[in-house]
N, C-alpha and C. Protein backbone atom coordinates (compact mmCIF):
# COMPACT_ATOMS: atom_id res chain seq x y z
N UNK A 1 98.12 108.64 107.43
CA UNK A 1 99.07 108.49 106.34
C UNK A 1 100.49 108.83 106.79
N UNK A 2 100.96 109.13 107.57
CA UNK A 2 101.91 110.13 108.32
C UNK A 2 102.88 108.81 108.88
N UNK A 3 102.28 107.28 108.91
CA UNK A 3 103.26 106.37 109.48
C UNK A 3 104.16 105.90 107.98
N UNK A 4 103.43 106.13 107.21
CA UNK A 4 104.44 106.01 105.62
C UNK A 4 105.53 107.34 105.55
N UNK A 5 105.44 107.96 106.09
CA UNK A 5 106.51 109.12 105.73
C UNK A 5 108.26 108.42 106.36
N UNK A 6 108.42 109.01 105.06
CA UNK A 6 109.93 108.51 104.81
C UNK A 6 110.01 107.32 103.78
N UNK A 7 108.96 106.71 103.46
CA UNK A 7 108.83 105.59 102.17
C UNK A 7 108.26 106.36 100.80
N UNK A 8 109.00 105.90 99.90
CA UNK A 8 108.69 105.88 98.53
C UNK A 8 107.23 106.24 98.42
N UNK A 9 106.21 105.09 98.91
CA UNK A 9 104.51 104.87 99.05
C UNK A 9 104.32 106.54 99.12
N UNK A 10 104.81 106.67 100.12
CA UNK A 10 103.66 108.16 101.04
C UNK A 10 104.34 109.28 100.03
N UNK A 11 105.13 109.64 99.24
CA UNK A 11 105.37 110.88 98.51
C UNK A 11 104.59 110.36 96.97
N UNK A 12 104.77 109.17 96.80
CA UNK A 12 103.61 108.53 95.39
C UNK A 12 102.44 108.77 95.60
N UNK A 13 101.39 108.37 96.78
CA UNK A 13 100.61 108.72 96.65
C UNK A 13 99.95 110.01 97.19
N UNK A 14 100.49 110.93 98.41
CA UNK A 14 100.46 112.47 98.45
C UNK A 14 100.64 113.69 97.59
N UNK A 15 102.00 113.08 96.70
CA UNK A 15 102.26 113.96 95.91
C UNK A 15 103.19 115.07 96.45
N UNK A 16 103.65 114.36 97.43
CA UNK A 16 104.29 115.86 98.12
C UNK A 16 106.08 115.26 97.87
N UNK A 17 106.84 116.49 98.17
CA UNK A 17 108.89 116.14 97.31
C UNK A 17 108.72 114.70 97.64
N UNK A 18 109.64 114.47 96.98
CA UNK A 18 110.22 113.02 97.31
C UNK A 18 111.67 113.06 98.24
N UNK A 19 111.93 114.23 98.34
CA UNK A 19 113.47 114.15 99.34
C UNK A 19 112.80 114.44 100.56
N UNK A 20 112.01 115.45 100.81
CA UNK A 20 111.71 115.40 102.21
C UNK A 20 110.39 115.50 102.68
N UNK A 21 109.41 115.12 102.01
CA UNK A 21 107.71 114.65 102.26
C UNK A 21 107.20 115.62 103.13
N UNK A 22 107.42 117.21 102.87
CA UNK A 22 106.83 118.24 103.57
C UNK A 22 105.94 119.15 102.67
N UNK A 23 106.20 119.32 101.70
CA UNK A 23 105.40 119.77 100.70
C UNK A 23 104.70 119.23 99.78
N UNK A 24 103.58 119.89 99.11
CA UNK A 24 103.10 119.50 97.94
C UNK A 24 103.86 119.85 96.56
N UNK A 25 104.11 118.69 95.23
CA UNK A 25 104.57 119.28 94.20
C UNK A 25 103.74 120.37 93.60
N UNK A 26 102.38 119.80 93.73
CA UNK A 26 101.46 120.33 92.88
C UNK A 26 101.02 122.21 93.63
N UNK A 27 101.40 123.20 92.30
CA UNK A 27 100.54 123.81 93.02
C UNK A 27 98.97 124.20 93.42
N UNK A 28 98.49 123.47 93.13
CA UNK A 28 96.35 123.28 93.28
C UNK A 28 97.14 121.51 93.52
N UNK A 29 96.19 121.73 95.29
CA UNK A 29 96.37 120.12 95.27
C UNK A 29 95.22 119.76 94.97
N UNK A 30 94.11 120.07 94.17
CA UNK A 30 92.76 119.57 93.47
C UNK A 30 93.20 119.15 92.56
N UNK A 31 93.19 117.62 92.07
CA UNK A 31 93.60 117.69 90.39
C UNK A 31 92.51 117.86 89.81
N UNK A 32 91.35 117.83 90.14
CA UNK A 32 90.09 117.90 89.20
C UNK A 32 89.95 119.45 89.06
N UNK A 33 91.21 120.47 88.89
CA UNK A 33 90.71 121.76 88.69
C UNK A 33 91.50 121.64 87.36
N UNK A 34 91.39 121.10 86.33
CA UNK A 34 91.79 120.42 85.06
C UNK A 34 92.85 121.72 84.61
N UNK A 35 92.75 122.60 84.81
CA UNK A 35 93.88 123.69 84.14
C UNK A 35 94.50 123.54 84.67
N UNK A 36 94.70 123.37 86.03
CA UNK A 36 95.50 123.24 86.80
C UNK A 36 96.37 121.91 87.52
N UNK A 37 95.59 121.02 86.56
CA UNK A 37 96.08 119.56 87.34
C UNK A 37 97.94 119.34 87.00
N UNK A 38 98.20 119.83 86.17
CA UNK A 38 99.86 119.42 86.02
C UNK A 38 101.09 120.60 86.29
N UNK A 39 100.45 121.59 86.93
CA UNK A 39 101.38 122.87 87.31
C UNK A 39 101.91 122.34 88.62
N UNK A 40 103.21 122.15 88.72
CA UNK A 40 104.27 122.01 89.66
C UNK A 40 104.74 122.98 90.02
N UNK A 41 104.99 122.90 91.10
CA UNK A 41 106.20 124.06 91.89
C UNK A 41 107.76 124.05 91.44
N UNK A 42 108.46 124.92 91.09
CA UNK A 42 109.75 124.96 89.82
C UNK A 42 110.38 124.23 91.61
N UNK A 43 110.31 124.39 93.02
CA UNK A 43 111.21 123.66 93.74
C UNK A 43 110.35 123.77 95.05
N UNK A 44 111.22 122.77 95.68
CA UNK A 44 110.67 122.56 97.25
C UNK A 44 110.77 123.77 97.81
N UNK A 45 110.31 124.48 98.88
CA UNK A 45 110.60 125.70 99.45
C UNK A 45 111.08 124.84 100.86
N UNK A 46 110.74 123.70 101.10
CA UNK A 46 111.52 123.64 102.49
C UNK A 46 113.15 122.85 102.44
N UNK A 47 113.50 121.96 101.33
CA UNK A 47 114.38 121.64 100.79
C UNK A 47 115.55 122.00 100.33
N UNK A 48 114.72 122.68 98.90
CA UNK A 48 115.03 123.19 97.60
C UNK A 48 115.55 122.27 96.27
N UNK A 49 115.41 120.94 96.59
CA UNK A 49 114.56 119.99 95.45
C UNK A 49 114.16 120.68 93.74
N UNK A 50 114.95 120.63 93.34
CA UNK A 50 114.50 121.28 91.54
C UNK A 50 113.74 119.88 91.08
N UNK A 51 112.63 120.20 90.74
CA UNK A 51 111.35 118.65 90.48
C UNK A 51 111.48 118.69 89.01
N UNK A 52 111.91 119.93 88.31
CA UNK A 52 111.85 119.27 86.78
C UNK A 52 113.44 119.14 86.21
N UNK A 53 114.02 118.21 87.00
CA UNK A 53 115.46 117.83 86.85
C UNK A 53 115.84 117.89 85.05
N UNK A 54 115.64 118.25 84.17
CA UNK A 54 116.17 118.47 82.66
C UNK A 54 114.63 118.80 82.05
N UNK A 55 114.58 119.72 81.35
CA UNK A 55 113.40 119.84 80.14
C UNK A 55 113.10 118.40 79.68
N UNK A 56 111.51 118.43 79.79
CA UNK A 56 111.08 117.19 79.30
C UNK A 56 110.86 116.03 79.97
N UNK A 57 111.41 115.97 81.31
CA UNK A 57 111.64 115.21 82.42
C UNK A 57 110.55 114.32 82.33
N UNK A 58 109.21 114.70 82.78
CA UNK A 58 107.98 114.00 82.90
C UNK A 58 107.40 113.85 81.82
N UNK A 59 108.27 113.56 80.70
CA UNK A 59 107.41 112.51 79.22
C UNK A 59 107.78 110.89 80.08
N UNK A 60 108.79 110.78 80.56
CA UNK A 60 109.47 109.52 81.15
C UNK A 60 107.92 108.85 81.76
N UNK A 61 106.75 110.02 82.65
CA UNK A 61 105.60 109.59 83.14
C UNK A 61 104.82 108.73 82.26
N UNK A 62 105.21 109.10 80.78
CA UNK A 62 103.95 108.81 80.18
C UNK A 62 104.21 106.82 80.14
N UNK A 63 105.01 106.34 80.02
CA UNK A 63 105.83 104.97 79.90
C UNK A 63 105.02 104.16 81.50
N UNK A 64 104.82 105.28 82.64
CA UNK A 64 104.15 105.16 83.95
C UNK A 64 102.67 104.88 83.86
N UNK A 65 102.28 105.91 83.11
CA UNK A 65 100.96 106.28 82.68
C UNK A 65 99.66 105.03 82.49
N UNK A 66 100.70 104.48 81.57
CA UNK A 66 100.01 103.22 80.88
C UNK A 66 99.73 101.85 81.86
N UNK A 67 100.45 101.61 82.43
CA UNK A 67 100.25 100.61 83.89
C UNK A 67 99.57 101.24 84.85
N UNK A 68 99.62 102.36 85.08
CA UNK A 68 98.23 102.67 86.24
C UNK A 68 97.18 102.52 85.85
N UNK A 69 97.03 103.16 84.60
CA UNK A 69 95.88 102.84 83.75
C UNK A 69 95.36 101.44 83.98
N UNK A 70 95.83 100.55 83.59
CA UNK A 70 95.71 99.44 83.28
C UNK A 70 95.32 99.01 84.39
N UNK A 71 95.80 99.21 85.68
CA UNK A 71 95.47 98.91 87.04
C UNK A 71 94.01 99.43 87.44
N UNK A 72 93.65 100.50 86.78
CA UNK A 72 92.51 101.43 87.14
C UNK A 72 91.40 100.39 86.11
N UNK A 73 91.46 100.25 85.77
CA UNK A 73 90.64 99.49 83.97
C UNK A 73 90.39 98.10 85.03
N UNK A 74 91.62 97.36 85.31
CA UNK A 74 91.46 95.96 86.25
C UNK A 74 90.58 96.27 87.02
N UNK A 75 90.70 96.99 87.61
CA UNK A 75 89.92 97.07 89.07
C UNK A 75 88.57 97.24 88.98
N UNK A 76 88.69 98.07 88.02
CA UNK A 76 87.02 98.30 87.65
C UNK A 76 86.54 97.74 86.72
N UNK A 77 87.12 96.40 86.01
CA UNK A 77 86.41 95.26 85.44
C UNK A 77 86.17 94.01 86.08
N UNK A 78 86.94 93.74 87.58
CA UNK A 78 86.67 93.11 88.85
C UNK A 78 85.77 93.63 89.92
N UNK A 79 85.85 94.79 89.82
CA UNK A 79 84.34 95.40 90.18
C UNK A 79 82.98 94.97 89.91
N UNK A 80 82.89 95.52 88.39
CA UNK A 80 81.84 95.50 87.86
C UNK A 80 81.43 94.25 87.33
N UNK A 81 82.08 93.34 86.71
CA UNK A 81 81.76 92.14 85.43
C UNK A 81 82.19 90.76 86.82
N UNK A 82 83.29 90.90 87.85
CA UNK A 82 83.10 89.82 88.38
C UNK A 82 82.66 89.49 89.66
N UNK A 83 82.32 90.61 90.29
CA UNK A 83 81.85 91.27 91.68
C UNK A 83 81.04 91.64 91.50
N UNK A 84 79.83 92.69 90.56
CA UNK A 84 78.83 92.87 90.89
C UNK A 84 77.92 91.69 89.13
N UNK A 85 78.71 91.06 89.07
CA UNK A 85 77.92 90.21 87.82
C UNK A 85 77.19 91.07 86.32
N UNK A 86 77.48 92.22 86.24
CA UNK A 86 77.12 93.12 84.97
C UNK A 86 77.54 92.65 83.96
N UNK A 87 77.01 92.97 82.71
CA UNK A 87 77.15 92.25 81.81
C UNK A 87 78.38 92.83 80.72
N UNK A 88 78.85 91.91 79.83
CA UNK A 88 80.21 92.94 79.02
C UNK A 88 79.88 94.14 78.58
N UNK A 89 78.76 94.50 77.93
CA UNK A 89 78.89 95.71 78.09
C UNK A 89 78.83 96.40 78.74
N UNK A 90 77.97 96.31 79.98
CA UNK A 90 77.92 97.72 80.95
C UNK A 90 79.58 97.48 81.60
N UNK A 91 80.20 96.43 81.64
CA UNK A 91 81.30 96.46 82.10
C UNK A 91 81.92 97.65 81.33
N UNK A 92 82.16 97.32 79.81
CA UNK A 92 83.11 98.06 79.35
C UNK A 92 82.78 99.50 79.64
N UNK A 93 81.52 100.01 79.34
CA UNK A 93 81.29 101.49 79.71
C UNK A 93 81.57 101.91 80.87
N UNK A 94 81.51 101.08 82.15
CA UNK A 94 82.24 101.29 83.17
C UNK A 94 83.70 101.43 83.16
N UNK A 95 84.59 100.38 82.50
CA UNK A 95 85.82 100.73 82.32
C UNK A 95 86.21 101.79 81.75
N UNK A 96 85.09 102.37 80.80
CA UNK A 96 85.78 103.69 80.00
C UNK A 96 85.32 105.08 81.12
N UNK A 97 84.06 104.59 81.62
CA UNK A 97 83.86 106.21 82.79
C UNK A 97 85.05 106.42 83.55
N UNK A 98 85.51 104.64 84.42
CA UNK A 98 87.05 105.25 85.07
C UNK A 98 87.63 105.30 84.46
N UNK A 99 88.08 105.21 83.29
CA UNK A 99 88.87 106.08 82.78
C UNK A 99 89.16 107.20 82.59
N UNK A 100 88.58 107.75 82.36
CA UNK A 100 87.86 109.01 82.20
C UNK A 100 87.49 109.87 83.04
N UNK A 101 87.15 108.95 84.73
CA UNK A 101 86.79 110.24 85.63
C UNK A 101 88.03 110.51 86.55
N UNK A 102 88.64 109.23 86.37
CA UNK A 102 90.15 109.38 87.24
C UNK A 102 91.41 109.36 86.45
N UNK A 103 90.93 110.07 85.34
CA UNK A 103 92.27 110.53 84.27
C UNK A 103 93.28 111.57 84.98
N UNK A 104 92.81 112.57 85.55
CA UNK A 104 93.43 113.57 86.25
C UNK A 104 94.29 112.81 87.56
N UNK A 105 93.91 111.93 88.43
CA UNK A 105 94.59 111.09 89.31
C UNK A 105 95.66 110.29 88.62
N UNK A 106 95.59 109.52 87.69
CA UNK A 106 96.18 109.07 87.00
C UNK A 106 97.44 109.91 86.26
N UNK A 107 97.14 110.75 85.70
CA UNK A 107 98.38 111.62 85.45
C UNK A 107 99.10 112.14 87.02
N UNK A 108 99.00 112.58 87.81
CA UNK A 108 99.85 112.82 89.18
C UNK A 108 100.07 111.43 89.34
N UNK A 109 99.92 110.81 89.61
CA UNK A 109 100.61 109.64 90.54
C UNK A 109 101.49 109.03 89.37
N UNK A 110 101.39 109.32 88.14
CA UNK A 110 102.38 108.95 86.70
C UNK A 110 103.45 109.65 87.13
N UNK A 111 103.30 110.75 87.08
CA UNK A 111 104.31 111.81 87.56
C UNK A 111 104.80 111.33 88.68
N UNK A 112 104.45 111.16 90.35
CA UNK A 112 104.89 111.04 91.20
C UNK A 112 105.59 109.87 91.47
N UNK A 113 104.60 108.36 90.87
CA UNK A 113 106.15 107.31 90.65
C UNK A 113 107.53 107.99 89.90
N UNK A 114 107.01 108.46 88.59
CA UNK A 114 108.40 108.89 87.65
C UNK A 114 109.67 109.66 88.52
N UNK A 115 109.01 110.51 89.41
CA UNK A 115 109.82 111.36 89.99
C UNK A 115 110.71 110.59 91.34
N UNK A 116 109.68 109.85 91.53
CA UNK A 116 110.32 109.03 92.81
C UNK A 116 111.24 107.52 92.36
N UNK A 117 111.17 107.37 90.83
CA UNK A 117 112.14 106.37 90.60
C UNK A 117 113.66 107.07 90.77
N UNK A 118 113.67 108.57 90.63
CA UNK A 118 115.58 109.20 90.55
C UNK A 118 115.55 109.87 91.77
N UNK A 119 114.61 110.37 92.53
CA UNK A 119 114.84 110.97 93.87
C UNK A 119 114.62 109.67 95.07
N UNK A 120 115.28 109.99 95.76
CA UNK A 120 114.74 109.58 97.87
C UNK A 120 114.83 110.21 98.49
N UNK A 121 114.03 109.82 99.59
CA UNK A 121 113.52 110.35 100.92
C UNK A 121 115.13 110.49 101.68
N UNK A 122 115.45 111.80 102.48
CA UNK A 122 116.81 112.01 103.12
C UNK A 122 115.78 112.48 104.40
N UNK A 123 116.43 112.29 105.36
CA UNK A 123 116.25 112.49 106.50
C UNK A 123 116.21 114.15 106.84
N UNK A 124 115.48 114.50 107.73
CA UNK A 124 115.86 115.99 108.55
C UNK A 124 117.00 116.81 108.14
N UNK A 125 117.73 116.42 109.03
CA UNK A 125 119.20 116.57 108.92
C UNK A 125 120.55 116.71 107.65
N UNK A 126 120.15 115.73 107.08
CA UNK A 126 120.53 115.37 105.76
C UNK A 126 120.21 116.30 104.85
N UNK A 127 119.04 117.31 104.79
CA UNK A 127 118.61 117.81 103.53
C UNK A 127 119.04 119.46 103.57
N UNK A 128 119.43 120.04 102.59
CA UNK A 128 120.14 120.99 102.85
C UNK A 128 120.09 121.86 101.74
């Protein structure tokens, strides 16, 4: 994953700053430890990056939220109903388990596009 560093991609899907792709935002990088899936670090420690740029910042995710979703739902109704031939319903109950089991993924990477639409990647040197 390490040849994406310095692109948009590799801090979206790591989760780690978006100015300088050395840290994690999250503090538990498990999101399935559910208390813990949306606690951020108040800043970068190798940076110093402030991640919740104004109170309220990451409602902007939720507008994110809904298209991953939707991507997650696709995939696993091309999975199931046109790739493995299941029928509409077991499709749909499949669409609702991923929903449901990769809800916690889905909220971080909401967050981590959101955050990476107002931040970029700065170089070494550059970050200060």
């Amino acid at each position: 994953m390490n040849f994406l560093k310095g692109n948009k991609i590799y801090s979206m899907i790591t989760g780690s700053c978006p100015v300088c792709h050395e840290e994690s935002m999250y503090k538990e990088s498990n999101p399935y430890k559910l208390s813990e899936t949306l606690k951020m670090n108040e800043r970068c420690s190798h940076c110093n990056t402030k991640y919740k740029i104004e109170p309220s910042f990451f409602y902007g995710a939720m507008y994110v939220s809904y298209p991953v979703g939707i991507a997650f739902a696709v995939a696993a109704f091309v999975f199931s109903y046109l790739l493995f031939k299941l029928s509409l319903l077991t499709t749909f109950f499949i669409i609702s388990a991923t929903m449901i089991l990769f809800l916690p993924i889905i909220l971080r990477l909401s967050r981590n596009i959101w955050i990476n639409f107002f931040m970029s990647y700065k170089k070494e040197k550059e970050t200060t």
